[in-house]
Protein backbone atom coordinates (compact mmCIF):
# COMPACT_ATOMS: atom_id res chain seq x y z
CA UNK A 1 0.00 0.00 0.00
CA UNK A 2 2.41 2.17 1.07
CA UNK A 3 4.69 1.29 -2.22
CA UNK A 4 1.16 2.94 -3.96
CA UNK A 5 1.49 5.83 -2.97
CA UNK A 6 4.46 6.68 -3.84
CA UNK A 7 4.23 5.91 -7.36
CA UNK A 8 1.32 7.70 -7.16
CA UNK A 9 2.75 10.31 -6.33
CA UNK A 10 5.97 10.57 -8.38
CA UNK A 11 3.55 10.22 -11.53
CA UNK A 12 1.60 13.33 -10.25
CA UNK A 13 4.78 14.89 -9.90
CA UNK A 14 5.70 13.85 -13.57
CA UNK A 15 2.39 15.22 -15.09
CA UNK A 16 2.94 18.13 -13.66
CA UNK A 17 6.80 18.48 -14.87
CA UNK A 18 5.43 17.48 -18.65
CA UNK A 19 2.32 20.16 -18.23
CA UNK A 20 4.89 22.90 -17.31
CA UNK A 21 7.44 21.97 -19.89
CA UNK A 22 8.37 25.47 -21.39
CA UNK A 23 10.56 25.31 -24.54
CA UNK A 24 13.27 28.07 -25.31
CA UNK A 25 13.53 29.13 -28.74
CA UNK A 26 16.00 30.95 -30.20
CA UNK A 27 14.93 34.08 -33.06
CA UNK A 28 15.96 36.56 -34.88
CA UNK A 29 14.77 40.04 -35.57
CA UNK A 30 13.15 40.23 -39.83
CA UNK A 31 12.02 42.86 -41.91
CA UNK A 32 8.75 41.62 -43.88
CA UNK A 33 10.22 44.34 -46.67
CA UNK A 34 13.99 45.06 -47.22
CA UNK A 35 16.33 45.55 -50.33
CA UNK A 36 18.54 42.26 -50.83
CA UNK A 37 21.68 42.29 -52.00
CA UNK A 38 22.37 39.08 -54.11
CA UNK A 39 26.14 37.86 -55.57
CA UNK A 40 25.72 38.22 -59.19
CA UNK A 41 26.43 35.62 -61.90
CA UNK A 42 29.61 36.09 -63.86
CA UNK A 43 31.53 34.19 -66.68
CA UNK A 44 33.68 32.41 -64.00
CA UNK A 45 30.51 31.27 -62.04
CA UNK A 46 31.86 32.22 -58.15
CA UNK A 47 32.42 36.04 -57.75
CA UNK A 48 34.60 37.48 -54.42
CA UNK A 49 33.12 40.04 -52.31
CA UNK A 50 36.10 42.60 -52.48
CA UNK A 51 34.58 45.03 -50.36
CA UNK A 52 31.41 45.76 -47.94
CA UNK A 53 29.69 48.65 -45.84
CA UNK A 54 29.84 48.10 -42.40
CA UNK A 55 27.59 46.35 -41.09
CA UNK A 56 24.87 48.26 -39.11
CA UNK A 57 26.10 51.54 -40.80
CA UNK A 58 23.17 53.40 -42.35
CA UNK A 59 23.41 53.94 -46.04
CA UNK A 60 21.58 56.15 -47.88
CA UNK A 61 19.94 56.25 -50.81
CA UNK A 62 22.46 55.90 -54.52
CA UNK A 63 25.64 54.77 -51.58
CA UNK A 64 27.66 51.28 -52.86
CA UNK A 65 26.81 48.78 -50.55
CA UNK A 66 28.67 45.81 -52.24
CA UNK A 67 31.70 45.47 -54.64
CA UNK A 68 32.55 42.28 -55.88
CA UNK A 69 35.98 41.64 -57.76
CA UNK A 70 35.86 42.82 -61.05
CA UNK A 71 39.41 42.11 -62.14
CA UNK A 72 38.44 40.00 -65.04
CA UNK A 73 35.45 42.27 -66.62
CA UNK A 74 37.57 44.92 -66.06
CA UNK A 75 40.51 43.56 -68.60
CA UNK A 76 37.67 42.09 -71.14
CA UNK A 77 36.70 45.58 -70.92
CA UNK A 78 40.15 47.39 -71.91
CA UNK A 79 40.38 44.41 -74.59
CA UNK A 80 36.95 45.27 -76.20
CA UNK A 81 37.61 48.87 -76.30
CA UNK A 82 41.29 47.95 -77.65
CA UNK A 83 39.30 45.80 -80.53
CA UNK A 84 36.76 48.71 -81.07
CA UNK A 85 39.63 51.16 -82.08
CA UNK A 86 41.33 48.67 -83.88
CA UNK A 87 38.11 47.92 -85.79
CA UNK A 88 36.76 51.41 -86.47
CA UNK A 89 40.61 52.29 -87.97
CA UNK A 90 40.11 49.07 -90.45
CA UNK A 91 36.62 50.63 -91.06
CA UNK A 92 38.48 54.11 -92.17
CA UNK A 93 41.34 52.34 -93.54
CA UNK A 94 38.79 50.17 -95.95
CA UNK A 95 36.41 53.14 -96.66
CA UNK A 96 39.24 55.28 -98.04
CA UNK A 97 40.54 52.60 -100.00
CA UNK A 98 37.24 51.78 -101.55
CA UNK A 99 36.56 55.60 -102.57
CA UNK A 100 39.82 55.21 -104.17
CA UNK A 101 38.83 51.84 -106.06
CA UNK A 102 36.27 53.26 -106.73
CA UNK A 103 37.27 56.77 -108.21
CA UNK A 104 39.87 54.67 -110.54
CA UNK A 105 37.14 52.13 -111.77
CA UNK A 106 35.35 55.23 -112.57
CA UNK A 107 37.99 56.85 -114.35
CA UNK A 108 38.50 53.77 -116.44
CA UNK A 109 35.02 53.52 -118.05
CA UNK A 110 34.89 57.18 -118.78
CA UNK A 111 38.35 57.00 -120.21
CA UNK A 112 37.17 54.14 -122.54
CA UNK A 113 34.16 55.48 -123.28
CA UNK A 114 36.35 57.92 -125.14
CA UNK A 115 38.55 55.84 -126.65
CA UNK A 116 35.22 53.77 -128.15
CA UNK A 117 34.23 57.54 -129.12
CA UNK A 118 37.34 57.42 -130.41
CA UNK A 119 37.62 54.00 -131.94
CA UNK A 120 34.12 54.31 -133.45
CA UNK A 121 34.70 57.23 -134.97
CA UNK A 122 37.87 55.96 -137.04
CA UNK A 123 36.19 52.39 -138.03
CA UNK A 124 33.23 54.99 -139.74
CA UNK A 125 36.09 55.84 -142.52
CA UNK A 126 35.32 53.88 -145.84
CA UNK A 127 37.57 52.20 -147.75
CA UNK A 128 37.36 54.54 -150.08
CA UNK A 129 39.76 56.98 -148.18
CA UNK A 130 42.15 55.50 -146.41
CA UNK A 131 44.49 52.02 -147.39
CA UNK A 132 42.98 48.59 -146.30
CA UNK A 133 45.24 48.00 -143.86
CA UNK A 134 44.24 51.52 -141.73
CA UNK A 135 41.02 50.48 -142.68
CA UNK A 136 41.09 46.82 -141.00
CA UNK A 137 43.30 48.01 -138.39
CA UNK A 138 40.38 50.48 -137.13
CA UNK A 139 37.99 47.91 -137.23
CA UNK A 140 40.01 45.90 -134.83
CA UNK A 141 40.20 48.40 -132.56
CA UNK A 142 36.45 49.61 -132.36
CA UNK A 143 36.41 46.00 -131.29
CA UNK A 144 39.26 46.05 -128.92
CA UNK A 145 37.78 49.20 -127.82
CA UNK A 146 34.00 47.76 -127.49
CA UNK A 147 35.65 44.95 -125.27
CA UNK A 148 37.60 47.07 -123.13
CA UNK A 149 34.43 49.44 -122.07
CA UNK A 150 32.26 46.47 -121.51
CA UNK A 151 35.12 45.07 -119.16
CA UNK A 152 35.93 48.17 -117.54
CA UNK A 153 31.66 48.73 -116.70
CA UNK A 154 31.78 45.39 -114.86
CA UNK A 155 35.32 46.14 -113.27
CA UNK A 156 33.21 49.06 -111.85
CA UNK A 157 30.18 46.68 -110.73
CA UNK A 158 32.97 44.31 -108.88
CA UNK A 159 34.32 47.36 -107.24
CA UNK A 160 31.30 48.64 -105.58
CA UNK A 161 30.51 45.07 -104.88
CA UNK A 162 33.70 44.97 -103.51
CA UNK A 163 33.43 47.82 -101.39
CA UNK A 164 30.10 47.55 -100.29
CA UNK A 165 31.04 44.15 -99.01
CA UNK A 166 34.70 44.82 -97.22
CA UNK A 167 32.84 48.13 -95.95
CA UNK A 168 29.33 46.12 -94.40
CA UNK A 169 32.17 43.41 -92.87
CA UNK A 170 34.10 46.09 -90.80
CA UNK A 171 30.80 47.91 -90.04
CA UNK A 172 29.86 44.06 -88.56
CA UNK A 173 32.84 43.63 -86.28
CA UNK A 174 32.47 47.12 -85.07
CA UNK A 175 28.97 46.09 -84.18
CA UNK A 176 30.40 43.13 -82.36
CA UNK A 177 32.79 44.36 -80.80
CA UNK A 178 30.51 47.81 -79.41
CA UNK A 179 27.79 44.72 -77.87
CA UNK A 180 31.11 42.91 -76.30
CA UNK A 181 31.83 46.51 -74.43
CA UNK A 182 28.21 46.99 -73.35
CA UNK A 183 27.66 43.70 -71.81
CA UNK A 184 30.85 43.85 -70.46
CA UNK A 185 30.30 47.35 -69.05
CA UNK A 186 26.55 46.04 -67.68
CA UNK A 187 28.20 42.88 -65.96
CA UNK A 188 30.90 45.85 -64.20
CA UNK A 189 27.73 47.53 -62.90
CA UNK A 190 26.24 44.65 -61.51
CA UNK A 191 29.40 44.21 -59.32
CA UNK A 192 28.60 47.27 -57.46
CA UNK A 193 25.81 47.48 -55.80
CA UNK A 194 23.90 50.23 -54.73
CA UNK A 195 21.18 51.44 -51.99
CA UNK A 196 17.61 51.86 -53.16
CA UNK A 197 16.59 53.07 -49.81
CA UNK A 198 18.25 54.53 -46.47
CA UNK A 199 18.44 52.04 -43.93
CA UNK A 200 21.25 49.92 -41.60
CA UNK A 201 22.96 47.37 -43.70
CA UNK A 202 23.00 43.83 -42.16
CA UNK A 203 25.22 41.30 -43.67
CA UNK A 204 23.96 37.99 -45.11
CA UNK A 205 25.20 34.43 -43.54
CA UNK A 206 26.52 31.73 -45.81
CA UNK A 207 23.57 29.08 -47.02
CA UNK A 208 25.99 26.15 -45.89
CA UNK A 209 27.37 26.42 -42.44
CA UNK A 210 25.41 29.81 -41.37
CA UNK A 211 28.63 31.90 -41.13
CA UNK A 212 28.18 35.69 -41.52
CA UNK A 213 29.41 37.01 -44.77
CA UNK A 214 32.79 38.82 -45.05
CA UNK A 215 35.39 40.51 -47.20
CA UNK A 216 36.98 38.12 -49.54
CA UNK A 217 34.21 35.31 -49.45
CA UNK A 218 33.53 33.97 -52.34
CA UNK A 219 30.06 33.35 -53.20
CA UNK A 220 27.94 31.65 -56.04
CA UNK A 221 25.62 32.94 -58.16
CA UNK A 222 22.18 34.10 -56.03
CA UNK A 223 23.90 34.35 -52.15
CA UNK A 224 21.93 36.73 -50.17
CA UNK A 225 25.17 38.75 -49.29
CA UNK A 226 23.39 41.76 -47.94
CA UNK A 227 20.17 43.47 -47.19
CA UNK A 228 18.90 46.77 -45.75
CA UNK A 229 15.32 45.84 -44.14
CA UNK A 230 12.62 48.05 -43.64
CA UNK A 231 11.59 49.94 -40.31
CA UNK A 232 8.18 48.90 -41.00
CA UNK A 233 6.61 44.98 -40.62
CA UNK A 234 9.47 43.40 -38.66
CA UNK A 235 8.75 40.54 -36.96
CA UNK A 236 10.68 37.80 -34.92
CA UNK A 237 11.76 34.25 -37.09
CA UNK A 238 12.20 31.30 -35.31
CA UNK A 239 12.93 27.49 -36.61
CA UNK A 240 11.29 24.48 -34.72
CA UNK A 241 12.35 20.86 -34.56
CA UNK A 242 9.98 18.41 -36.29
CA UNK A 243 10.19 16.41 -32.64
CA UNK A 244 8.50 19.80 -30.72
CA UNK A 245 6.27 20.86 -33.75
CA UNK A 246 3.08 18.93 -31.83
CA UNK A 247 4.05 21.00 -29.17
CA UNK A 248 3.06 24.51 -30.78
CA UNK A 249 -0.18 26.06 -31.78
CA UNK A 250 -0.73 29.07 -33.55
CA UNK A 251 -2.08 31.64 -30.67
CA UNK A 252 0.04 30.35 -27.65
CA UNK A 253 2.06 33.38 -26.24
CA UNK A 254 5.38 33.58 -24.28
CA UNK A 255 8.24 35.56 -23.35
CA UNK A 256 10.53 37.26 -25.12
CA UNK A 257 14.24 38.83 -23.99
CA UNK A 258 16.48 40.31 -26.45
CA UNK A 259 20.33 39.50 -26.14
CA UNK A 260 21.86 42.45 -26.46
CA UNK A 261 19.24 43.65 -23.59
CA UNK A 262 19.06 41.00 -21.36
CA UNK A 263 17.58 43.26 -18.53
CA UNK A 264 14.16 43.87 -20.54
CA UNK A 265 11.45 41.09 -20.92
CA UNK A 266 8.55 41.48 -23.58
CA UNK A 267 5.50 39.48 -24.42
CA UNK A 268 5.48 37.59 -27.86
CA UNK A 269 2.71 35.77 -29.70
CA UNK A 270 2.92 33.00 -32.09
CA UNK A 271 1.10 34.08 -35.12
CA UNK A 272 1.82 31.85 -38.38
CA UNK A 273 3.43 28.08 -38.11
CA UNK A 274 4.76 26.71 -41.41
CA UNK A 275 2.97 23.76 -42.66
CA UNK A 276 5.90 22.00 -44.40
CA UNK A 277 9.22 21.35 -42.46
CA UNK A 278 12.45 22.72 -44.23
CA UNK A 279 16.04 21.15 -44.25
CA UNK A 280 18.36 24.17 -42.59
CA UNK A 281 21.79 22.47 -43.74
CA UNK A 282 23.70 24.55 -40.88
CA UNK A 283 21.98 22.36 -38.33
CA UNK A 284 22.44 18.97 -39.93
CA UNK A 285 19.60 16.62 -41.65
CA UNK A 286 17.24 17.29 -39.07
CA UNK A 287 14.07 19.50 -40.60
CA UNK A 288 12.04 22.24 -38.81
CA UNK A 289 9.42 24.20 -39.37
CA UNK A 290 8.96 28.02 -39.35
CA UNK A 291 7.49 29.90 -36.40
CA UNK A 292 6.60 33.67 -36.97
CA UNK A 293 6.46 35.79 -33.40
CA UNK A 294 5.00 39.32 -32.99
CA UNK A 295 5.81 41.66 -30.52
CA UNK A 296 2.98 42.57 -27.94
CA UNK A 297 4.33 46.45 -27.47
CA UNK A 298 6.77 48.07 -28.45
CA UNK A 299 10.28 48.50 -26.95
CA UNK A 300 11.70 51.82 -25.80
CA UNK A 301 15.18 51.09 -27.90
CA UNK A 302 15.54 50.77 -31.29
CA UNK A 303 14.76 46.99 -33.20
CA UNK A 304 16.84 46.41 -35.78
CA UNK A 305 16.98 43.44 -38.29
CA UNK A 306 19.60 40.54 -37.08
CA UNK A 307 19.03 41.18 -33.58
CA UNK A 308 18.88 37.46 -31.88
CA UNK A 309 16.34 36.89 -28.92
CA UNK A 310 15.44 34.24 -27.01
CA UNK A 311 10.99 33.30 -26.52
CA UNK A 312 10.08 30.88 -23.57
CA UNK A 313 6.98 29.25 -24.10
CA UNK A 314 4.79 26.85 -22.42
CA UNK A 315 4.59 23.47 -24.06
CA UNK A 316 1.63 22.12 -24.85
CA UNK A 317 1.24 17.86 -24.16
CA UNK A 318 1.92 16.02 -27.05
């Protein structure tokens, strides 16, 4: 009997221990709106941050917020522009040789036109005035004269052929070489990037092992490397283990202490659970699910994006 009691007692004692179970969560200050700052795709795939505002500084609106190493866009840049003045002498070089092809060729058929003036007008002497020889030898050269015209009027059509063609092929790689220097010139410009909006720049953390971007990282293509958040719609992000997710509901309140003011406490209410559980690969294989907090009131110090807290909350039996 007496053996009764006491596990009676020590399961009261457990109910009570599993009924009061609170659960401390660890969460960060979000901005529901902010400008991100992504690492840009480049020819060499990875890009190096090369330089960064401090973080928590305030930009303001038009200030660079993040260079990335440009070394290589920069040279393809002096090598297009190289090309481009290269190609645009060719260009002159070919035009004024064409206009000089071209005056010749024209020369030439007015030149024989003259000499079939010419030639014409000594094969019209009859026989009757002149010896048979002079009179056989003009003949032949009306028709030397006829051929030479003829070949000189489609020595002219081959030269502006010619031309037109050595000109439009120059004119082509100029072309070419122009689009090289803009693209080029738009991929420099996406390795600076710029503030849309004044705000406190808070640096990104690397999608594998959660570190906090820095100087000379090098990132892939689409890194969140930066982001100035909004004053407005910040709320408090929180990630739940799959084992504690029955533990939860939407609604249940608890309390909330930032780190870097451990002194204040503040009232926090769970407002949106995710419905699907996500793999964070910083943490392992494990997957948790979302929690979204909102702040009761507001504090008297100023709530930036990044801060960490920590919520306490009851946990409900599972």
């Amino acid at each position: 009997m007496r053996r009764l009691i006491i596990a009676l007692a020590v399961l009261c004692i457990t109910s009570t221990v599993v009924a009061q179970d609170n659960m401390l969560i660890s969460g960060q200050i979000k901005a529901s709106e902010s400008q991100v700052f992504y690492s840009p795709k480049t020819d060499t795939w990875r890009s190096q941050v090369q330089w960064m505002l401090p973080e928590g500084e305030v930009a303001k609106e038009g200030d660079v917020v993040v260079v990335f190493d440009s070394g290589s866009i920069l040279t393809n840049i002096e090598q297009a522009e190289t090309s481009l003045i290269v190609a645009e002498d060719e260009l002159h070089r070919v035009t004024s040789e064409a206009s000089q092809n071209l005056l010749e060729a024209q020369h030439q058929v007015k030149r024989n036109a003259l000499l079939l003036e010419k030639a014409k007008i000594d094969a019209g002497i009859g026989e009757q005035f002149i010896s048979q020889f002079d009179y056989e030898k003009n003949q032949l050269n009306y028709e030397k004269a006829l051929i030479a015209h003829a070949k000189a009027k489609d020595n002219l059509v081959q030269v502006k052929i010619t031309n037109d063609v050595n000109i439009t092929k120059k004119k082509l790689t100029i072309e070419k070489h122009q689009r090289t220097l803009t693209y080029n010139k738009y991929k420099l410009k996406q390795m600076s990037l710029n503030a849309e909006r004044e705000g406190p720049v808070i640096y990104g953390s690397h999608p594998w092992n959660g570190e906090k971007v820095f100087v000379g990282m090098t990132a892939q293509p689409s890194w969140k490397i930066a982001e100035i958040p909004s004053s407005k719609g910040m709320f408090i992000e929180a990630w739940l283990h799959e084992v504690d997710y029955k533990k939860v509901s939407k609604g249940v309140t608890g309390s909330l202490v930032f780190d870097a003011y451990p002194q204040y406490q503040f009232s926090a209410a769970l407002v949106n659970i995710s419905t699907q559980p996500e793999i964070r690969k910083e943490w392992g294989e494990d997957v948790y699910y979302r929690l979204e907090f909102a702040l009761s009131e507001k504090p008297d110090f100023s709530v930036l994006p990044g801060m960490s807290v920590q919520i306490e909350i009851e946990g409900e039996n599972s």
